[in-house]
Every structure is written in structure tokens, then in C-alpha cells.
Protein backbone atom coordinates (compact mmCIF):
# COMPACT_ATOMS: atom_id res chain seq x y z
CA UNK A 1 92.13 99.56 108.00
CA UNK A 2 94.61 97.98 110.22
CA UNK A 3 98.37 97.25 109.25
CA UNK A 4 99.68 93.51 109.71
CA UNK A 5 102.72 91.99 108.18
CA UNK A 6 100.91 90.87 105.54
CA UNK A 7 100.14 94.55 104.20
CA UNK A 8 102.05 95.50 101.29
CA UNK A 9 104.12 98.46 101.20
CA UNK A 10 102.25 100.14 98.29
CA UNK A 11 98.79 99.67 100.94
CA UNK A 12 100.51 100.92 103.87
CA UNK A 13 101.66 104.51 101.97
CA UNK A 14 98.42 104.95 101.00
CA UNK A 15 98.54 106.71 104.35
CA UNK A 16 100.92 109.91 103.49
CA UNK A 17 102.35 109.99 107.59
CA UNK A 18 103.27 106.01 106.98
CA UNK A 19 106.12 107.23 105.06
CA UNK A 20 107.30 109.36 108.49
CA UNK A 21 107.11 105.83 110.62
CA UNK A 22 108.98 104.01 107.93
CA UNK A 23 111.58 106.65 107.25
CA UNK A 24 111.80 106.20 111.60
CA UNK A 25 112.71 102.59 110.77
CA UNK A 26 115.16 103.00 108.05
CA UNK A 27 113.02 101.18 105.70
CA UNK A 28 115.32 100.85 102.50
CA UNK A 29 112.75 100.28 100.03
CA UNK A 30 111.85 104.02 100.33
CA UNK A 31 114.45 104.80 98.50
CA UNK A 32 115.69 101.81 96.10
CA UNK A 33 114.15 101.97 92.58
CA UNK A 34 113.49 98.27 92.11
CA UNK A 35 111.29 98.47 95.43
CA UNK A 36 109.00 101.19 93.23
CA UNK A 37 107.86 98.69 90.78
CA UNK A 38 107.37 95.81 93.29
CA UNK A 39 105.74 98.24 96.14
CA UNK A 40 102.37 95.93 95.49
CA UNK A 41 103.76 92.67 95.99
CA UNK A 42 106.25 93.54 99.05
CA UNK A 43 104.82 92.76 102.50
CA UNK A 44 106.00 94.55 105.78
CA UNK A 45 106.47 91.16 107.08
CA UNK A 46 108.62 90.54 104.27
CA UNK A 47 111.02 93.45 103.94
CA UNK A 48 111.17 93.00 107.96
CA UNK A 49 112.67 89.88 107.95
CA UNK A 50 114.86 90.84 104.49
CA UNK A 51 116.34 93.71 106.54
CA UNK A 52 115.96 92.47 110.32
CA UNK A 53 113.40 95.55 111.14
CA UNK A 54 111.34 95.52 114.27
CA UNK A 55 107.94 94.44 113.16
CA UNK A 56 106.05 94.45 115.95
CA UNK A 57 107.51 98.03 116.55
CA UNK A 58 106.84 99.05 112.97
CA UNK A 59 102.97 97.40 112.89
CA UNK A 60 102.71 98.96 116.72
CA UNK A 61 103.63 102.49 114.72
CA UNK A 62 101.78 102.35 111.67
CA UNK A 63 98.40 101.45 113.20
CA UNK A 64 99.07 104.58 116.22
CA UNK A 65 98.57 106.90 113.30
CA UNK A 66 95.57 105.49 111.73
């Protein structure tokens, strides 16, 4: 499975070390309890752009681990 922007969060921590490369990027949605209950329907590309995170960095990241 590879990661793109269009992978939700709920997808990408299927993978129990994505939560180490997101924690790296100060991902907020880790931790805020509305994010729990949307975790389906929030992209990577989308929280990226809500909270001006290096995509390309993150993807780059998530897929070295796969």
C-alpha cells in the first residue's frame, strides 16, 4: 500500500510506526478529539494544507517505513 495525500488518516495508522512519523511532524489531529471521529474522512493532503505540514516530507516518511 503506498501513502499519497489522498490517504486518510484513519488508513495511514493502520500502520502502528505511522503514528512515530506523524508525531515527527507535529500532526495535531493525534491528539484533538474531534479528529477521532472524522479520522476516515481526513486526508493527509488535507490536514497538510489545514496546518501548513510538509507533505512531500510526510508522504516521503510514511512510505520509508512500509
Amino acid at each position: 500500500m503506498k501513502i499519497t495525500k489522498d490517504t486518510t488518516l484513519a488508513e495511514a495508522l493502520k500502520n502502528k510506526k505511522s503514528k512515530e512519523v506523524l508525531e515527527k511532524y507535529n500532526l495535531p489531529c493525534l491528539s484533538c478529539p474531534y479528529a477521532e471521529e472524522e479520522m476516515a474522512n481526513l486526508t493527509l493532503g488535507e490536514i497538510c494544507q489545514t496546518y501548513g505540514i510538509d507533505l512531500e516530507g510526510l508522504l516521503k516518511d510514511l512510505n520509508n517505513i512500509l
